[in-house]
PDB file of N, CA and C in Angstrom:
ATOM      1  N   UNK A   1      67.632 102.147  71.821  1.00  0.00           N
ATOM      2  CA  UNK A   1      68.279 101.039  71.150  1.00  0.00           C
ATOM      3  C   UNK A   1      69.489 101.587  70.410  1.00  0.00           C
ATOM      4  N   UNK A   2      70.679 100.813  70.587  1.00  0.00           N
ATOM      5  CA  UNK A   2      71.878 101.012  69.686  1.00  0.00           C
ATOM      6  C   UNK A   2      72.262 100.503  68.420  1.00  0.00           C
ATOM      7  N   UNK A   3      72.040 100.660  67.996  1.00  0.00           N
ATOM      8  CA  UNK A   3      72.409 100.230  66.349  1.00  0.00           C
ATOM      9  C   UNK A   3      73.771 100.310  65.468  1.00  0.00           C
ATOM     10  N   UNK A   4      74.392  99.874  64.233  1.00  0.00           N
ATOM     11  CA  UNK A   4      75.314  99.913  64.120  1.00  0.00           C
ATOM     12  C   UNK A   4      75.194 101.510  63.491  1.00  0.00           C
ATOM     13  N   UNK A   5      74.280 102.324  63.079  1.00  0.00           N
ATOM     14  CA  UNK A   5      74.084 103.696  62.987  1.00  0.00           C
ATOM     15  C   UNK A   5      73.933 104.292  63.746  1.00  0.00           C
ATOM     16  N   UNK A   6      73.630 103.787  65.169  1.00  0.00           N
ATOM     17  CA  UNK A   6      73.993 104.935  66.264  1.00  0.00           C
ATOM     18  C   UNK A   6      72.749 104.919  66.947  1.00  0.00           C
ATOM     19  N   UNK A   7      72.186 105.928  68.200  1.00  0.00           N
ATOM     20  CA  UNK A   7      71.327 105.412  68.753  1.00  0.00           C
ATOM     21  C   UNK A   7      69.897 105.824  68.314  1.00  0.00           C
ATOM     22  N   UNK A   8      68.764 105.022  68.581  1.00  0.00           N
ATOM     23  CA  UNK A   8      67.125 105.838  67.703  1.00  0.00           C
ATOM     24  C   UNK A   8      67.130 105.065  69.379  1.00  0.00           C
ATOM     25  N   UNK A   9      65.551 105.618  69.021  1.00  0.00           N
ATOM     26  CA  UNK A   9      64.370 105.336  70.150  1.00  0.00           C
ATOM     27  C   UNK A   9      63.294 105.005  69.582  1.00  0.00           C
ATOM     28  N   UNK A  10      62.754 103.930  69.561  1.00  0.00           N
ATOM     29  CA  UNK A  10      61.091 103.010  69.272  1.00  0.00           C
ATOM     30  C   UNK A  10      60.172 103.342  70.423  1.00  0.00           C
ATOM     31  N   UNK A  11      58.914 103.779  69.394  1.00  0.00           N
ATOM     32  CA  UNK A  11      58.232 104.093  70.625  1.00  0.00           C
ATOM     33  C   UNK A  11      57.890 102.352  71.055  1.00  0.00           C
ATOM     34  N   UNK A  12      56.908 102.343  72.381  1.00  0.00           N
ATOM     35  CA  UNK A  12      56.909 101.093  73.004  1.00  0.00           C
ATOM     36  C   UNK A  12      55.705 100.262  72.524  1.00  0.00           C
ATOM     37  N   UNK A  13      54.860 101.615  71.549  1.00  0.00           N
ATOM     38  CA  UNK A  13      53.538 100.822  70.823  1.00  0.00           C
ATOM     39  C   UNK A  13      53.713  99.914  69.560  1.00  0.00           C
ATOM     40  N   UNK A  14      55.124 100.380  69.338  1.00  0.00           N
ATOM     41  CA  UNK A  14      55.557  99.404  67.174  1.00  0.00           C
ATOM     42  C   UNK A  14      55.551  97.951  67.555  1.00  0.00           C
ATOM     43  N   UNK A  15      55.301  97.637  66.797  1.00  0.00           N
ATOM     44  CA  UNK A  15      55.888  95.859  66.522  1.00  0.00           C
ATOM     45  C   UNK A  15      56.990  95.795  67.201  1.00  0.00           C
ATOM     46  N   UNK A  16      57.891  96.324  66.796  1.00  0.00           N
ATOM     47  CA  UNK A  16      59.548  96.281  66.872  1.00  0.00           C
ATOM     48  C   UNK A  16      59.820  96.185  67.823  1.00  0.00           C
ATOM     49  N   UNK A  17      59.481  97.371  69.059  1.00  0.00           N
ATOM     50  CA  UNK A  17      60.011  96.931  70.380  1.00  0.00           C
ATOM     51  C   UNK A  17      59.197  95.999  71.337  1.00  0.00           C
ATOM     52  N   UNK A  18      58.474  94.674  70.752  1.00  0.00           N
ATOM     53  CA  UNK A  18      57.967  93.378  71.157  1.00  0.00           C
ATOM     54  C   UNK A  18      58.941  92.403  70.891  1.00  0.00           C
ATOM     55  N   UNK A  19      59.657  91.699  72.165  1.00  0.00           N
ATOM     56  CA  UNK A  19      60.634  90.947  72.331  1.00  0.00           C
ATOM     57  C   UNK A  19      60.126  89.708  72.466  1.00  0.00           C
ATOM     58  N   UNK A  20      60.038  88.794  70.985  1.00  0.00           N
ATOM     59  CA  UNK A  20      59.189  87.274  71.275  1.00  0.00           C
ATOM     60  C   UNK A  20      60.625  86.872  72.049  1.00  0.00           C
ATOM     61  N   UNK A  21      61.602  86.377  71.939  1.00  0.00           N
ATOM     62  CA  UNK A  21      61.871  85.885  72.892  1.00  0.00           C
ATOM     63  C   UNK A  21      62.299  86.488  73.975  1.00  0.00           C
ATOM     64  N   UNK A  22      61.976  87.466  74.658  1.00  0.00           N
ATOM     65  CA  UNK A  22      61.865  88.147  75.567  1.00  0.00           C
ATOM     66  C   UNK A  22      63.554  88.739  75.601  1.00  0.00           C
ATOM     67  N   UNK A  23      64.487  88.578  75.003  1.00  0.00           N
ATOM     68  CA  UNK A  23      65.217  89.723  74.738  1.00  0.00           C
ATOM     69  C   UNK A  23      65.271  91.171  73.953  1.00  0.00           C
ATOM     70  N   UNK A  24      65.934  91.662  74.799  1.00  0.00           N
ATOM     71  CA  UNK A  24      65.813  93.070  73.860  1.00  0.00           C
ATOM     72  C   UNK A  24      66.943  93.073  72.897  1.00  0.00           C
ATOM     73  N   UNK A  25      67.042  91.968  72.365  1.00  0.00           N
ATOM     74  CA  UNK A  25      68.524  92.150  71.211  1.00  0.00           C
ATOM     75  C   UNK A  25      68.076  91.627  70.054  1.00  0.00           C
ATOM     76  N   UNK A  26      68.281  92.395  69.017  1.00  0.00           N
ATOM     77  CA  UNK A  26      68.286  91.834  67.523  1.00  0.00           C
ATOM     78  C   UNK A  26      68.268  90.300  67.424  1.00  0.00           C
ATOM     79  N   UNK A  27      67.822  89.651  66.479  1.00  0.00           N
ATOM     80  CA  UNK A  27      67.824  88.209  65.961  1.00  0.00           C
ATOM     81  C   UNK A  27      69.710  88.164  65.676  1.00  0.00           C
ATOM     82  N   UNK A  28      69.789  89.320  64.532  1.00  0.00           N
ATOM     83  CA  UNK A  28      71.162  89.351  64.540  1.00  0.00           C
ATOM     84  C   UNK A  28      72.151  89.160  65.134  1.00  0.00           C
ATOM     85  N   UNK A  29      72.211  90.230  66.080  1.00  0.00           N
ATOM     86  CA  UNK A  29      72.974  90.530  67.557  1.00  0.00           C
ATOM     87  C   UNK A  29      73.096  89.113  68.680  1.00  0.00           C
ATOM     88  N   UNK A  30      71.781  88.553  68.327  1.00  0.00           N
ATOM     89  CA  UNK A  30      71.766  87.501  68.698  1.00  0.00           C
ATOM     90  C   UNK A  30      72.698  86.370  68.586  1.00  0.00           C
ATOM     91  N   UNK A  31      72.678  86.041  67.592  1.00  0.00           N
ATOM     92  CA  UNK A  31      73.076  85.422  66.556  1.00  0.00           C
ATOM     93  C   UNK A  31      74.949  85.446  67.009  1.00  0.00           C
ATOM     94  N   UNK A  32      74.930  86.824  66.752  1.00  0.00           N
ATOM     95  CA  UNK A  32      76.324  87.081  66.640  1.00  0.00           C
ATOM     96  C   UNK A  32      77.269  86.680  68.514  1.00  0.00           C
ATOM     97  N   UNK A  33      76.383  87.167  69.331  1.00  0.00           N
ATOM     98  CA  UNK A  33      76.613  86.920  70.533  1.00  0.00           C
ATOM     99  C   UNK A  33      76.760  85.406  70.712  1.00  0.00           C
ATOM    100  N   UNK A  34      75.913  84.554  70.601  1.00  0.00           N
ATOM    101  CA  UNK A  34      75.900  82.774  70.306  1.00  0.00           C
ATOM    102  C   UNK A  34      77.379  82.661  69.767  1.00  0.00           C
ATOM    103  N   UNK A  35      77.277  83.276  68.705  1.00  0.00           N
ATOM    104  CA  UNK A  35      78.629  82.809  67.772  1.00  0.00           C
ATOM    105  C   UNK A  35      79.660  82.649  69.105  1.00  0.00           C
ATOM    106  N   UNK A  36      80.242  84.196  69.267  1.00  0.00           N
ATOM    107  CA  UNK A  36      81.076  84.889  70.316  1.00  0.00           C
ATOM    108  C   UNK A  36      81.037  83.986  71.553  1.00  0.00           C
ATOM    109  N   UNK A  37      79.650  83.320  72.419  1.00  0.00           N
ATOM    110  CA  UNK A  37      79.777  82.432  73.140  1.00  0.00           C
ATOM    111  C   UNK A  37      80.670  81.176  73.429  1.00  0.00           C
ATOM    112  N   UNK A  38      80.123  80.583  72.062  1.00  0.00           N
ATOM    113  CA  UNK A  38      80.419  79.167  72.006  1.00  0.00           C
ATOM    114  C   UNK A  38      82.042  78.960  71.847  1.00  0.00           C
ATOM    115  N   UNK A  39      82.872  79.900  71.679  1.00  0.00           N
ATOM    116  CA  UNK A  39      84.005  80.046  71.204  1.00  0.00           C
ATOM    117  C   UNK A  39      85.011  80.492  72.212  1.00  0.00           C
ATOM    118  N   UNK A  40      84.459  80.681  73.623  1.00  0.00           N
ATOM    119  CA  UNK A  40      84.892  80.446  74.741  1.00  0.00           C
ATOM    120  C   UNK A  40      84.155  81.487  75.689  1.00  0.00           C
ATOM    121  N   UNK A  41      84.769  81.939  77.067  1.00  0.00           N
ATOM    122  CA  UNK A  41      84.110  82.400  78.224  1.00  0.00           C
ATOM    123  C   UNK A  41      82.944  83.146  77.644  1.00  0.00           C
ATOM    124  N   UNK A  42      81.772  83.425  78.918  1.00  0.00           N
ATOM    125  CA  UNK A  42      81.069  84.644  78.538  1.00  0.00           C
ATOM    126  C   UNK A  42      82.007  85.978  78.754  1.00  0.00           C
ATOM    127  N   UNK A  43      82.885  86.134  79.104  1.00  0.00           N
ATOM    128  CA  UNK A  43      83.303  87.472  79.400  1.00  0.00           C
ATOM    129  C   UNK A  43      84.462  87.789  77.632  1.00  0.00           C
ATOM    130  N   UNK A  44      85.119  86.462  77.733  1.00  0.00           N
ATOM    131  CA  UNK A  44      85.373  86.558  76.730  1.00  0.00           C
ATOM    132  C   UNK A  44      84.991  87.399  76.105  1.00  0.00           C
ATOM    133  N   UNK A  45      83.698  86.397  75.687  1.00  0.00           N
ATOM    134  CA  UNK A  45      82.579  86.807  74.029  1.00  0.00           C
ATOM    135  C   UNK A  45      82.345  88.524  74.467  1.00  0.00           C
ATOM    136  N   UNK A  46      81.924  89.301  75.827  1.00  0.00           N
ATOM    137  CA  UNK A  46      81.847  90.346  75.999  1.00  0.00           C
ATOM    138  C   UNK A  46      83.024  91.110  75.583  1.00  0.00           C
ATOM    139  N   UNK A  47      83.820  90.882  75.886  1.00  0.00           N
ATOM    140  CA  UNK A  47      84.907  91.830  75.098  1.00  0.00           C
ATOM    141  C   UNK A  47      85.309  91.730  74.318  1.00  0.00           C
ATOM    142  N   UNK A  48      84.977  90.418  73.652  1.00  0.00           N
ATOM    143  CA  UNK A  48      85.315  90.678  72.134  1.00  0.00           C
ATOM    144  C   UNK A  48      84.225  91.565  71.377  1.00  0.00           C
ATOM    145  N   UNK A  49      82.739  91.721  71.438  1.00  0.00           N
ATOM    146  CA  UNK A  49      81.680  91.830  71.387  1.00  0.00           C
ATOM    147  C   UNK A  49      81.492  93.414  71.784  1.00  0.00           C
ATOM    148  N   UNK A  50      82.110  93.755  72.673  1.00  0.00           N
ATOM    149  CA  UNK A  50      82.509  95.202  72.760  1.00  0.00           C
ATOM    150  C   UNK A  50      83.858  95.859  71.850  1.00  0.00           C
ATOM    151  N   UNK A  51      84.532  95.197  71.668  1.00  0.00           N
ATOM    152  CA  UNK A  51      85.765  95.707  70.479  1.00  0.00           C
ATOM    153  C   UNK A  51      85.174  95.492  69.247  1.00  0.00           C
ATOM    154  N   UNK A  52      84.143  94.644  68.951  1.00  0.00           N
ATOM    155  CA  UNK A  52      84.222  94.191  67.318  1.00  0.00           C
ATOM    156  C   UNK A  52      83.077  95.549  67.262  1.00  0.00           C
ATOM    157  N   UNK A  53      81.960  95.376  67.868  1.00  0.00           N
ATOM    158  CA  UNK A  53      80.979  95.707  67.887  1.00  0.00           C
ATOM    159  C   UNK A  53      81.015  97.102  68.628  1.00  0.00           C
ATOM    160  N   UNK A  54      81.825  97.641  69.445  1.00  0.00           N
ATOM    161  CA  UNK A  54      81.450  98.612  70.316  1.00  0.00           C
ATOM    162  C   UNK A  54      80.247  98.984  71.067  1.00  0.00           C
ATOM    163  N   UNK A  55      79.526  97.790  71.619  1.00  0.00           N
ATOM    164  CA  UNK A  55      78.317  97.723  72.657  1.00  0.00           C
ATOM    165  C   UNK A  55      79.326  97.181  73.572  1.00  0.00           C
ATOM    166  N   UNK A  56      78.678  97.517  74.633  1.00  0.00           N
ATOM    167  CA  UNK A  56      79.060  97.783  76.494  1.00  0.00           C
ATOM    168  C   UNK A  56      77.865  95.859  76.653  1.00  0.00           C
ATOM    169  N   UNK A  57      78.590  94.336  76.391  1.00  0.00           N
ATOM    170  CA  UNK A  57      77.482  93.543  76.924  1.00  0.00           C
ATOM    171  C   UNK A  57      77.847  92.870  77.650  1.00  0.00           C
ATOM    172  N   UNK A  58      77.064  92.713  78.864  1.00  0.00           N
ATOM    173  CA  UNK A  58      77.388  91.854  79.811  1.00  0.00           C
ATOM    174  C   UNK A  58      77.443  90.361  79.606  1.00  0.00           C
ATOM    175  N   UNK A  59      78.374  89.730  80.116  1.00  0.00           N
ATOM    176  CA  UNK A  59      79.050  87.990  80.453  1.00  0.00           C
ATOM    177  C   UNK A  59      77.448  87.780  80.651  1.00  0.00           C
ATOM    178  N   UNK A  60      76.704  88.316  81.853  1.00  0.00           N
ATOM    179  CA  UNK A  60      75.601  87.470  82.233  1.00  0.00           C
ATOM    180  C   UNK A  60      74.446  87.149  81.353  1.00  0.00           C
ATOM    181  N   UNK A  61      74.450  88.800  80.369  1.00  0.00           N
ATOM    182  CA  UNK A  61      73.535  89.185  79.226  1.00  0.00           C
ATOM    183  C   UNK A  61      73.284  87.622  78.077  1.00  0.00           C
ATOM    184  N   UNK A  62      74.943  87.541  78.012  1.00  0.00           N
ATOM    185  CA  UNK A  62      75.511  86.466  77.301  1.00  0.00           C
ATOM    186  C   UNK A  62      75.650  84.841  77.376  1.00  0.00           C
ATOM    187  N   UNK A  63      75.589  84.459  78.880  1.00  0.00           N
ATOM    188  CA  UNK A  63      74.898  83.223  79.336  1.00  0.00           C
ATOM    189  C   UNK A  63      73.305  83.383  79.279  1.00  0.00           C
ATOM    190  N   UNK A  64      72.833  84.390  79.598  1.00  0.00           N
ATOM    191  CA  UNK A  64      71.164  84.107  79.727  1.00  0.00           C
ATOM    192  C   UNK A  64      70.736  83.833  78.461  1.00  0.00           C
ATOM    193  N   UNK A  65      71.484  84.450  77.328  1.00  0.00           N
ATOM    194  CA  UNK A  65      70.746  83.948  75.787  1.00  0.00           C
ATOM    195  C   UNK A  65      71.685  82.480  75.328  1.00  0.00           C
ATOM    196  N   UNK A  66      72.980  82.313  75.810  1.00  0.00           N
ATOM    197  CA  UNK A  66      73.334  80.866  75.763  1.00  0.00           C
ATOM    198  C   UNK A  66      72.043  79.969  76.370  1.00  0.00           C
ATOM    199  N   UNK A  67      71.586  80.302  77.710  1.00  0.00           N
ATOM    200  CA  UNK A  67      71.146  79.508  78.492  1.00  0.00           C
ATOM    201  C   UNK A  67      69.759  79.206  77.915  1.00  0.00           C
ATOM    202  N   UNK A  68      68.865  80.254  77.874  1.00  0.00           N
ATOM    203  CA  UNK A  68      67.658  80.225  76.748  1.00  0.00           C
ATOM    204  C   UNK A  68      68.178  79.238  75.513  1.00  0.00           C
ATOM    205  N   UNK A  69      68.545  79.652  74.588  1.00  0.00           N
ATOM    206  CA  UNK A  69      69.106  78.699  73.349  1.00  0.00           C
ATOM    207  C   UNK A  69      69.068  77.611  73.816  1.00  0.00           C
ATOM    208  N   UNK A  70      69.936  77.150  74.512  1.00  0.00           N
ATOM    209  CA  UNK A  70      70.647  76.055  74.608  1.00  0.00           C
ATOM    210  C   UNK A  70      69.052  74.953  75.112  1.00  0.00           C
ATOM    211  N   UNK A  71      68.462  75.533  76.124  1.00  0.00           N
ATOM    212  CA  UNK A  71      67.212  75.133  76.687  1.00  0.00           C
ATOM    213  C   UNK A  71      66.437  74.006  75.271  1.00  0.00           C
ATOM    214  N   UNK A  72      66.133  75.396  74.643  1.00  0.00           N
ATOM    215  CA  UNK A  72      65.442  75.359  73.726  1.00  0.00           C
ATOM    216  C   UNK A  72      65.537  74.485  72.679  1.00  0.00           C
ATOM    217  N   UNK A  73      67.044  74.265  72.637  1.00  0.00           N
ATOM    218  CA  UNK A  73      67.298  73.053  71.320  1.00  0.00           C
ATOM    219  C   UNK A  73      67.134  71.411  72.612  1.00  0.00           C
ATOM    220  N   UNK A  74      67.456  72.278  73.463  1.00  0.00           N
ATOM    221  CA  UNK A  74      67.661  70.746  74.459  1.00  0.00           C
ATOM    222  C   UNK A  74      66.410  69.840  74.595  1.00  0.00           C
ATOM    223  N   UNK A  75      65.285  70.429  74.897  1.00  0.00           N
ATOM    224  CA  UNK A  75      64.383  70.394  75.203  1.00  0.00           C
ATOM    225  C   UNK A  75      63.835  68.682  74.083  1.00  0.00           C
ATOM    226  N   UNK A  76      63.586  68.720  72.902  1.00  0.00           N
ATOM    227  CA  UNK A  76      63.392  67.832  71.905  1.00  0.00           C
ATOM    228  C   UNK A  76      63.502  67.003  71.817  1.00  0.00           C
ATOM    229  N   UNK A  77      65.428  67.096  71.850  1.00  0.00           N
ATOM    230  CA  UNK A  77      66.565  65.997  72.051  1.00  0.00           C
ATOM    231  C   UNK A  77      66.018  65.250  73.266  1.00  0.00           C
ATOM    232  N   UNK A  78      65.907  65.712  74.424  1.00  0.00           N
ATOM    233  CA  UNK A  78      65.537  64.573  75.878  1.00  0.00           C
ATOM    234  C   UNK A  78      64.571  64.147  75.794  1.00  0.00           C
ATOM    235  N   UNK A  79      63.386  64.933  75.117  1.00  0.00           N
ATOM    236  CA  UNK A  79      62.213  63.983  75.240  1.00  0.00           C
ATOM    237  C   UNK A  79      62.159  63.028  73.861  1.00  0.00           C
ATOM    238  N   UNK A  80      63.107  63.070  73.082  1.00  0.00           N
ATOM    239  CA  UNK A  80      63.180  61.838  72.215  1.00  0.00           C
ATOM    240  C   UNK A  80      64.231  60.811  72.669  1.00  0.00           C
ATOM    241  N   UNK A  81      64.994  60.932  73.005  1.00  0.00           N
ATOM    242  CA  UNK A  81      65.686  59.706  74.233  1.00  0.00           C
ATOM    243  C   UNK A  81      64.963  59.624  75.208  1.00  0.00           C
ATOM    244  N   UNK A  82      64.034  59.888  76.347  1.00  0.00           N
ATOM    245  CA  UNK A  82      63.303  59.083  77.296  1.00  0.00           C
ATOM    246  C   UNK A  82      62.158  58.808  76.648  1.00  0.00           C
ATOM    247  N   UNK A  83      61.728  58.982  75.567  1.00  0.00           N
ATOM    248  CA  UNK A  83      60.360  58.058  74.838  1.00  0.00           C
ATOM    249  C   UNK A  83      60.713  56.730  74.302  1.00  0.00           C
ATOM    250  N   UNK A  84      62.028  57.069  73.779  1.00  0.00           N
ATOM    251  CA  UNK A  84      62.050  55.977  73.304  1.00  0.00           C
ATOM    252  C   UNK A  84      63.092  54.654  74.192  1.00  0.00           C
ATOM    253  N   UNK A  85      62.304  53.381  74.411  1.00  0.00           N
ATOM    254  CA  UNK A  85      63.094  52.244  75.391  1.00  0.00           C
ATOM    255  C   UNK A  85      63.866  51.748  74.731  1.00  0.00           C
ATOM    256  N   UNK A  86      65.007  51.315  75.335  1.00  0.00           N
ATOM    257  CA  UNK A  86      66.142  50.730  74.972  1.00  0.00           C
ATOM    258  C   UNK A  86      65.812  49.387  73.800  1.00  0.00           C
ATOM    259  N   UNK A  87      66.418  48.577  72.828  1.00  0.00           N
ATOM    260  CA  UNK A  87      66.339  47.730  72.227  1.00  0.00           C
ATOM    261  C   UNK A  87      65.898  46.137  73.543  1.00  0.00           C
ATOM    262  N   UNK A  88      65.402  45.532  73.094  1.00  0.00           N
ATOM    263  CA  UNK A  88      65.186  44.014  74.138  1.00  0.00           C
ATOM    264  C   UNK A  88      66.175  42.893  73.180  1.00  0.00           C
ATOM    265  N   UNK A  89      67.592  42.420  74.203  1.00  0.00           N
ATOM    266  CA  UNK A  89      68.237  41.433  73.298  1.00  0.00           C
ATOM    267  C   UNK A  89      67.155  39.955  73.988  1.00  0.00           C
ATOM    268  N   UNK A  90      67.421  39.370  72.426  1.00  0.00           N
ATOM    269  CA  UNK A  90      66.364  38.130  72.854  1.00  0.00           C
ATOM    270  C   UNK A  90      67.820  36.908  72.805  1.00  0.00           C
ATOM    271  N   UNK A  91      68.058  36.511  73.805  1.00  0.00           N
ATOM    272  CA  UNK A  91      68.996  35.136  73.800  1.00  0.00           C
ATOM    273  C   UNK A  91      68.297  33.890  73.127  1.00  0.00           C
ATOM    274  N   UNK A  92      69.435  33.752  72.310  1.00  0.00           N
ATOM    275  CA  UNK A  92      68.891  31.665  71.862  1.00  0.00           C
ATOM    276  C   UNK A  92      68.952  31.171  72.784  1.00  0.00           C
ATOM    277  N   UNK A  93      67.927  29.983  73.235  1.00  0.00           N
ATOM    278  CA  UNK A  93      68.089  29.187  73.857  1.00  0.00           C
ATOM    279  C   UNK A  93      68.635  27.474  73.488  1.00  0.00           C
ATOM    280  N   UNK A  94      69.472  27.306  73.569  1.00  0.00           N
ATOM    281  CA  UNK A  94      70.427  25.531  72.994  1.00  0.00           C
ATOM    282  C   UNK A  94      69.283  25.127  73.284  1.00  0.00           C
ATOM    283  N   UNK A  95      68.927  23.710  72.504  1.00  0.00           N
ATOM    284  CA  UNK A  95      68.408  22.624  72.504  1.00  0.00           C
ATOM    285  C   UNK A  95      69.078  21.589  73.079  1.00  0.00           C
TER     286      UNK A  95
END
């Protein structure tokens, strides 16, 4: 693992190197990559992300945690618009 101190090694038994969301990148790093995303291309965010940061990350590295995220907030949002049915307009009927 690379760090902004340079590189260590975790053994594979710690907490630490258990990836709940199945990336191997910091919450941080995370975080920071999203930022770098949303703000235009993935290749972009990679080279900016390699100049700010000096990590080597791939465009694809960088859609797959867009793509995860994005899933993830999506997910909520759709199933609360198809639960819920449209309003019923009720017409007056003249006498």
């Amino acid at each position: 693992m690379t760090t902004k101190y340079g590189r260590i090694e975790i053994a594979n038994t710690e907490s630490f190197s258990c990836h709940l969301s199945g990336f191997g990148i910091s919450p941080y790093l995370q975080e920071k990559l999203l930022y770098l995303a949303q703000e235009g291309t993935y290749l972009e965010a990679s080279q900016t992300g390699e100049s700010l940061l000096n990590l080597k990350i791939s465009p694809v590295q960088i859609y797959r945690l867009a793509n995860h995220y994005g899933q993830y907030i999506e997910a909520p949002l759709n199933d609360t618009l198809i639960d819920k049915e449209p309003p019923v307009k009720q017409q007056k009927i003249a006498a």
